[in-house]
PDB file of N, CA and C in Angstrom:
ATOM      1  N   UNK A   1     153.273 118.868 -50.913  1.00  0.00           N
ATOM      2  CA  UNK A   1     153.034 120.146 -50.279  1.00  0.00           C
ATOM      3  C   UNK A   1     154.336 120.906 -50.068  1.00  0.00           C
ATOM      4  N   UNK A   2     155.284 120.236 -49.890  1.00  0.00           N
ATOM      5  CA  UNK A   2     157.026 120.658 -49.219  1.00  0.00           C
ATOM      6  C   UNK A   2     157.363 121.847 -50.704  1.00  0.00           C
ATOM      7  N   UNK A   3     156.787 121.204 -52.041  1.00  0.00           N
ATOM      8  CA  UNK A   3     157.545 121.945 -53.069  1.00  0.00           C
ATOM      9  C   UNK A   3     156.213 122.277 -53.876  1.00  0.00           C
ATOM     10  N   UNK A   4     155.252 123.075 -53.134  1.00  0.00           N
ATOM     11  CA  UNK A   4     154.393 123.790 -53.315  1.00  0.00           C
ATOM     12  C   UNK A   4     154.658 125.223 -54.236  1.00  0.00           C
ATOM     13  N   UNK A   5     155.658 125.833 -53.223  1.00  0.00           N
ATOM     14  CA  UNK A   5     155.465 126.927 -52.983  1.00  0.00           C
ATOM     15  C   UNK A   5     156.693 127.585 -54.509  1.00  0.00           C
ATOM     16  N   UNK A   6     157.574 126.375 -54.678  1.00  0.00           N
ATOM     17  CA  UNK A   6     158.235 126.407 -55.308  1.00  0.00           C
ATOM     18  C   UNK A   6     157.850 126.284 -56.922  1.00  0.00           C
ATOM     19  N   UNK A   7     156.374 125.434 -56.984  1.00  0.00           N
ATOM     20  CA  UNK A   7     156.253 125.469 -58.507  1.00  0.00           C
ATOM     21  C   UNK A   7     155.062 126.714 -58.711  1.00  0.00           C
ATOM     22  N   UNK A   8     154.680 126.933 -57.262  1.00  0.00           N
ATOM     23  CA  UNK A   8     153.848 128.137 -57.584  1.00  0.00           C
ATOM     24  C   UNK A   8     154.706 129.518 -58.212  1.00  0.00           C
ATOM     25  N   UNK A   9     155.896 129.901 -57.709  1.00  0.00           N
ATOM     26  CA  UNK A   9     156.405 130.702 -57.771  1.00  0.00           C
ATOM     27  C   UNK A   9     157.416 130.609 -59.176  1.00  0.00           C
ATOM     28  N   UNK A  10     157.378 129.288 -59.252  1.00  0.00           N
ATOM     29  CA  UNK A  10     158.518 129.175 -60.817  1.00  0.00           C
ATOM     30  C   UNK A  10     157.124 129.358 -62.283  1.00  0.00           C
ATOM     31  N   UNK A  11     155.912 128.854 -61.167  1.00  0.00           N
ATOM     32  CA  UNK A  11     154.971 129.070 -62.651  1.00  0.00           C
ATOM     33  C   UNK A  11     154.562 130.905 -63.056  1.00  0.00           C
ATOM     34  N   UNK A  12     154.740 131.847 -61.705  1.00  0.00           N
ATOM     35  CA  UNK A  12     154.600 132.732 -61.698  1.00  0.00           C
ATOM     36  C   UNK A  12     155.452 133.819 -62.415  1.00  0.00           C
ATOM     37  N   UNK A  13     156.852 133.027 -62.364  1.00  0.00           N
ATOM     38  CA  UNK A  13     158.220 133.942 -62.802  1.00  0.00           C
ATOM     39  C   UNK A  13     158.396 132.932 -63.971  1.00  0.00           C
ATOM     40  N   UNK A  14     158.297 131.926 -64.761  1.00  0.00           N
ATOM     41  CA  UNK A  14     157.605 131.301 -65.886  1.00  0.00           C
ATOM     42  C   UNK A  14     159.110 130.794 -65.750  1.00  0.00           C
ATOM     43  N   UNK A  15     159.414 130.271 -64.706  1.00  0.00           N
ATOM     44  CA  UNK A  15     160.820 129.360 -64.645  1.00  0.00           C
ATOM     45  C   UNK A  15     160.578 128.355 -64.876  1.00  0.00           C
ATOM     46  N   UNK A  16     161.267 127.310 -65.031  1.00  0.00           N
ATOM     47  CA  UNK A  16     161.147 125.663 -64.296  1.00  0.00           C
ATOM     48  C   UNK A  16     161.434 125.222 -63.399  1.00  0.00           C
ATOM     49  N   UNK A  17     160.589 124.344 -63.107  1.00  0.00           N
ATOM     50  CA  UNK A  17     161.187 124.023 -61.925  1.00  0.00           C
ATOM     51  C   UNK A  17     160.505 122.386 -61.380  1.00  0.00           C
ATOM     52  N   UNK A  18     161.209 121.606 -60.477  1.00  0.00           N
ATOM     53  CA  UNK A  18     161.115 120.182 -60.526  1.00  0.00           C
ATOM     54  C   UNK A  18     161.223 119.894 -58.845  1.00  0.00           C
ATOM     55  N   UNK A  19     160.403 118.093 -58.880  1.00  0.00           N
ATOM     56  CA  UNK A  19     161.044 117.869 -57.389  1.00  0.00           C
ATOM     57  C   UNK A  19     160.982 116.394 -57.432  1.00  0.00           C
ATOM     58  N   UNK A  20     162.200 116.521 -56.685  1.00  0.00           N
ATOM     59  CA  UNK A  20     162.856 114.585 -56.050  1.00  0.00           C
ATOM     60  C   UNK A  20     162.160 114.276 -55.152  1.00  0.00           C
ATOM     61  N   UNK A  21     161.537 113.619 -54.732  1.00  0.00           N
ATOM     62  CA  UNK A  21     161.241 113.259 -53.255  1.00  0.00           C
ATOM     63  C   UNK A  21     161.579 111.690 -52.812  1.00  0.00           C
ATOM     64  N   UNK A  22     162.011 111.938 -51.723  1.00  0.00           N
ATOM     65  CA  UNK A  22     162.340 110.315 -51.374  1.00  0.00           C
ATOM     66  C   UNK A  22     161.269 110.147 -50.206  1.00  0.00           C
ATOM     67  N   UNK A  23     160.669 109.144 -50.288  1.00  0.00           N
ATOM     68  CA  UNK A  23     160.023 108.254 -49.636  1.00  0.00           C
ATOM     69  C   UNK A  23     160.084 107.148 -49.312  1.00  0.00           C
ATOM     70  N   UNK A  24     159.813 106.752 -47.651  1.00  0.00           N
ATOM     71  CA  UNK A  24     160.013 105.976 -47.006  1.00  0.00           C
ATOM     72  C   UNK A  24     158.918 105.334 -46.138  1.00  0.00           C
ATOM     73  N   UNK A  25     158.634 103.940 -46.413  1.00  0.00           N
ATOM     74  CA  UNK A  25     157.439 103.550 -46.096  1.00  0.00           C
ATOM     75  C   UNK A  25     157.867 102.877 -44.783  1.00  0.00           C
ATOM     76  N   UNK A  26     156.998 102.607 -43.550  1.00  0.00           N
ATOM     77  CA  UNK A  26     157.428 102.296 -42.082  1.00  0.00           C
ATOM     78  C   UNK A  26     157.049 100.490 -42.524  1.00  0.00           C
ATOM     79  N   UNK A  27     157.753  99.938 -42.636  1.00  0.00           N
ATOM     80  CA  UNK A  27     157.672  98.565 -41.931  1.00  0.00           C
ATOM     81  C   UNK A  27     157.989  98.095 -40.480  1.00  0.00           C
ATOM     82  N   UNK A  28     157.903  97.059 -40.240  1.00  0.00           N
ATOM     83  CA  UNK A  28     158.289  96.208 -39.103  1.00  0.00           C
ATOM     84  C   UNK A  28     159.967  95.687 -39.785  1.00  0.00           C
ATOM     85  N   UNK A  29     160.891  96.466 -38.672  1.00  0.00           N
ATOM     86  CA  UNK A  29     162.382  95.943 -38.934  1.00  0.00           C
ATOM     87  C   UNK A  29     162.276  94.808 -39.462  1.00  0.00           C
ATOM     88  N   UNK A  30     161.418  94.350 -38.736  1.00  0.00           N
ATOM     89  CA  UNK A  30     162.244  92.210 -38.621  1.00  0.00           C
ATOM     90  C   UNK A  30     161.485  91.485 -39.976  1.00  0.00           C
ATOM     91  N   UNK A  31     160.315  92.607 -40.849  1.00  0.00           N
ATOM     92  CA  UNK A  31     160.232  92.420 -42.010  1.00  0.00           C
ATOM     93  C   UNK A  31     160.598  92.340 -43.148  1.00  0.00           C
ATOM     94  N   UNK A  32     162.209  93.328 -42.985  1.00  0.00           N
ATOM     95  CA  UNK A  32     163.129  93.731 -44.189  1.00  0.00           C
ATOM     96  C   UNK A  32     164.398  93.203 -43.690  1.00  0.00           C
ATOM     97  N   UNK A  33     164.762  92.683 -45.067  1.00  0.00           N
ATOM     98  CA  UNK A  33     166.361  92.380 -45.394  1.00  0.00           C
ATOM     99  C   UNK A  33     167.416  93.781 -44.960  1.00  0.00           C
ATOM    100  N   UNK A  34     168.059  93.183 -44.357  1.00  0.00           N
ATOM    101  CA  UNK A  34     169.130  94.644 -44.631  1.00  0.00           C
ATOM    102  C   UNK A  34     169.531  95.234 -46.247  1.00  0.00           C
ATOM    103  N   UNK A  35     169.355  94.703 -47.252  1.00  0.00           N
ATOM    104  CA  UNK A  35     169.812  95.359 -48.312  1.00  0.00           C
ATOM    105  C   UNK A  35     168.220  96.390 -48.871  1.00  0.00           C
ATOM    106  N   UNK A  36     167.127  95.707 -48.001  1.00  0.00           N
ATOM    107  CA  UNK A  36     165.757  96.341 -48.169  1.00  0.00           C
ATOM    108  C   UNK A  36     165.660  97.816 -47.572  1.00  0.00           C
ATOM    109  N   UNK A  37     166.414  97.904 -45.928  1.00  0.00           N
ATOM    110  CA  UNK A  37     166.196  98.772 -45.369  1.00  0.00           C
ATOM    111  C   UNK A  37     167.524  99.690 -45.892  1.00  0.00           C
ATOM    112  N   UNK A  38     168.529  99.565 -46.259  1.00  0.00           N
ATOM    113  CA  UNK A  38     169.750 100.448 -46.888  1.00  0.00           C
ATOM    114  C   UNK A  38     168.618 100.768 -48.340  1.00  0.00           C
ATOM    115  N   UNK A  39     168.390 100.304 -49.205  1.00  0.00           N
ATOM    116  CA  UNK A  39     167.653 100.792 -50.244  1.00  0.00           C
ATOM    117  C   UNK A  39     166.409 101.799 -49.916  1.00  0.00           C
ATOM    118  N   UNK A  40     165.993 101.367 -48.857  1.00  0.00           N
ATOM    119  CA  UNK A  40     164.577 102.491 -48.338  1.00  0.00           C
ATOM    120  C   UNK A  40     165.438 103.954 -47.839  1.00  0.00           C
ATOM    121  N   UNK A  41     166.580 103.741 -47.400  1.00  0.00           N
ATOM    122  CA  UNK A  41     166.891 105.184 -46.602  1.00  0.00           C
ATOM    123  C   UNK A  41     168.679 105.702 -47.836  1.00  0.00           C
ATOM    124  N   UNK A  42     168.153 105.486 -48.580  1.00  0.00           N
ATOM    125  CA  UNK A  42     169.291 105.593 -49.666  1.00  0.00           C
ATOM    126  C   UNK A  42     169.009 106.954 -50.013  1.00  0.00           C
ATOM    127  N   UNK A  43     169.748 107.555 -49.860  1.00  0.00           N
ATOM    128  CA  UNK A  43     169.577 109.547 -50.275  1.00  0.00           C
ATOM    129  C   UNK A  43     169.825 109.642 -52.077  1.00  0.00           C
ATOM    130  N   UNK A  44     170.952 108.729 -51.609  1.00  0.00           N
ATOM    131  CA  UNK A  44     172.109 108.710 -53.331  1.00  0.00           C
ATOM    132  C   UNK A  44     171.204 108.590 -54.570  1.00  0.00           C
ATOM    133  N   UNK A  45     169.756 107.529 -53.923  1.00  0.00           N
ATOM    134  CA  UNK A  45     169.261 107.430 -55.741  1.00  0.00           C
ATOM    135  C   UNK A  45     168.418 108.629 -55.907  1.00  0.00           C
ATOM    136  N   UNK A  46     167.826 109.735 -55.536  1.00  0.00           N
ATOM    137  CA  UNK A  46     166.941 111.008 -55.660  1.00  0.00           C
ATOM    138  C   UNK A  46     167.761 111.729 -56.302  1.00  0.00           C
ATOM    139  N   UNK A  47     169.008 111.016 -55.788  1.00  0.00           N
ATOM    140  CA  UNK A  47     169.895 112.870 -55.853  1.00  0.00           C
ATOM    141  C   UNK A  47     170.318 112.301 -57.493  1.00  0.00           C
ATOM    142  N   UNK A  48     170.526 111.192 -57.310  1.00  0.00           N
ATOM    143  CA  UNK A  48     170.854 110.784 -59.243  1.00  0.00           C
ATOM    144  C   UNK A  48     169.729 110.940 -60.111  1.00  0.00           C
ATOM    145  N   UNK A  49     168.959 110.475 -59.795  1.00  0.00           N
ATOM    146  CA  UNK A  49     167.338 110.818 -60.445  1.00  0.00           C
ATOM    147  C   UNK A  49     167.414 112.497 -61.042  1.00  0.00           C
ATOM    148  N   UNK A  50     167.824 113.404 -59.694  1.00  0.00           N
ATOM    149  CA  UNK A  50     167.629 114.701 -60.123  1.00  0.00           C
ATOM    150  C   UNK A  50     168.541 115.014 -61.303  1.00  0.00           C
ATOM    151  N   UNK A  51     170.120 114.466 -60.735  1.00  0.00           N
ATOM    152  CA  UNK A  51     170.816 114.977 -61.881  1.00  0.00           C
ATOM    153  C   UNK A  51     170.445 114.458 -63.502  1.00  0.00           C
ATOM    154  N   UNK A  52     170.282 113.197 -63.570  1.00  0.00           N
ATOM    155  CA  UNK A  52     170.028 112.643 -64.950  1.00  0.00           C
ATOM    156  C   UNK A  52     168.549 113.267 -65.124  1.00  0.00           C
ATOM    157  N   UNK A  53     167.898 113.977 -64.658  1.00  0.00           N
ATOM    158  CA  UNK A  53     166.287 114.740 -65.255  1.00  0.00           C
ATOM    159  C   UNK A  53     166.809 116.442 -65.469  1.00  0.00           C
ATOM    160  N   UNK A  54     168.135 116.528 -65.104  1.00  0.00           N
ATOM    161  CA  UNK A  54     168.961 118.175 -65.499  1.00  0.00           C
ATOM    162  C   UNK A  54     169.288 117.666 -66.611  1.00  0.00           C
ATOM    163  N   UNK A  55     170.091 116.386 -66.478  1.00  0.00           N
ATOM    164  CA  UNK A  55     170.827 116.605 -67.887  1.00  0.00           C
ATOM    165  C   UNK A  55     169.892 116.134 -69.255  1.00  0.00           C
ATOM    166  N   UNK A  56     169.141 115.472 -69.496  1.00  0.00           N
ATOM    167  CA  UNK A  56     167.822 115.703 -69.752  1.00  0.00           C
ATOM    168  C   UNK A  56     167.325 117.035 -70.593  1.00  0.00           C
ATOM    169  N   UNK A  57     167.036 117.741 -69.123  1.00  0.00           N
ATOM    170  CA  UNK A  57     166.704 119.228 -69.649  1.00  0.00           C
ATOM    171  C   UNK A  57     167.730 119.793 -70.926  1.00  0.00           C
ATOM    172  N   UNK A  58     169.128 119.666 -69.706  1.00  0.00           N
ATOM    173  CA  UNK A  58     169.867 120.596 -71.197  1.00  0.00           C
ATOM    174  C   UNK A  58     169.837 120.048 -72.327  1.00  0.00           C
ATOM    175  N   UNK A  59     170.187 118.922 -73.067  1.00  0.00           N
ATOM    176  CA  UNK A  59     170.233 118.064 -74.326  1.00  0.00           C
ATOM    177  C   UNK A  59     169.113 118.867 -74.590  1.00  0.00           C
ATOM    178  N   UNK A  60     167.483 118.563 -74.082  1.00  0.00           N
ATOM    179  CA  UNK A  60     166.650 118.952 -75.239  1.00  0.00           C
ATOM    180  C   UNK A  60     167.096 120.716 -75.509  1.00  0.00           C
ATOM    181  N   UNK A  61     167.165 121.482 -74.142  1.00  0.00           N
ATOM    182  CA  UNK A  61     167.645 122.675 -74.197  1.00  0.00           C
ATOM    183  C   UNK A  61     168.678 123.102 -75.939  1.00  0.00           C
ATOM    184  N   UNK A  62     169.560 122.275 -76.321  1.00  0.00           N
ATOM    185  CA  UNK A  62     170.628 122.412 -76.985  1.00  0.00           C
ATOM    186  C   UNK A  62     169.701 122.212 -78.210  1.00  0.00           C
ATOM    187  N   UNK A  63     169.418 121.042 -78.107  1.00  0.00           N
ATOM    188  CA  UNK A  63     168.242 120.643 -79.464  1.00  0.00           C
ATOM    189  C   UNK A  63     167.547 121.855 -79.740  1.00  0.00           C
ATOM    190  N   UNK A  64     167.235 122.233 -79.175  1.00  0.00           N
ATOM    191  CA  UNK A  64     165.516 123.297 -79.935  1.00  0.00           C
ATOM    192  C   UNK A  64     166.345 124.461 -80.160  1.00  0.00           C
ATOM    193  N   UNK A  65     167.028 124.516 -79.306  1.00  0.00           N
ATOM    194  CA  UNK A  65     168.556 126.023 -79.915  1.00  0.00           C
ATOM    195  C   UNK A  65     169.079 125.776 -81.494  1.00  0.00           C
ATOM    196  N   UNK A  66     169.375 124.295 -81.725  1.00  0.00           N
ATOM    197  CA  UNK A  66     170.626 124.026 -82.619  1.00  0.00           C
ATOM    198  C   UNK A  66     169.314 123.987 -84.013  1.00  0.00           C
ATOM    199  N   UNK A  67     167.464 123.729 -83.390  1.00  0.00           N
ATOM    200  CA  UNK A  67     166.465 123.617 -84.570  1.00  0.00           C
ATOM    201  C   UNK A  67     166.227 125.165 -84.919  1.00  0.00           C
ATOM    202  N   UNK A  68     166.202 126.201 -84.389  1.00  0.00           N
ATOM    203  CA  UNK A  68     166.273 127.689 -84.703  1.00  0.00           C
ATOM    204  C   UNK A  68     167.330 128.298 -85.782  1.00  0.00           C
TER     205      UNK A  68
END
């Protein structure tokens, strides 16, 4: 719902447009390892996810340019 409004409006202006979301499921602390609960609240892997799905984009971007 958060990035609603955003693919409504990129489908409208015929942009692209994408979304990361990180999610975090509630356990019981004393259920998770500490390397469990650092991996659940880890920002760093979305934000890499996003960049390697840009760079992604451009390569094919370059491709279908360099097939014209």
């Amino acid at each position: 719902m958060e990035a609603a409004a955003l693919f409504i409006l990129s489908s409208i202006y015929r942009k692209r447009a994408g979304g990361v979301m990180h999610m975090v499921s509630l356990y019981k602390e004393s259920d998770l390892t500490t390397e469990e609960k650092d991996a659940l609240l880890d920002v760093d892997r979305p934000i890499r996810v996003a960049i390697e799905a840009i760079k992604i984009l451009i390569e094919k971007d370059r491709q279908s340019k360099a097939d014209y």
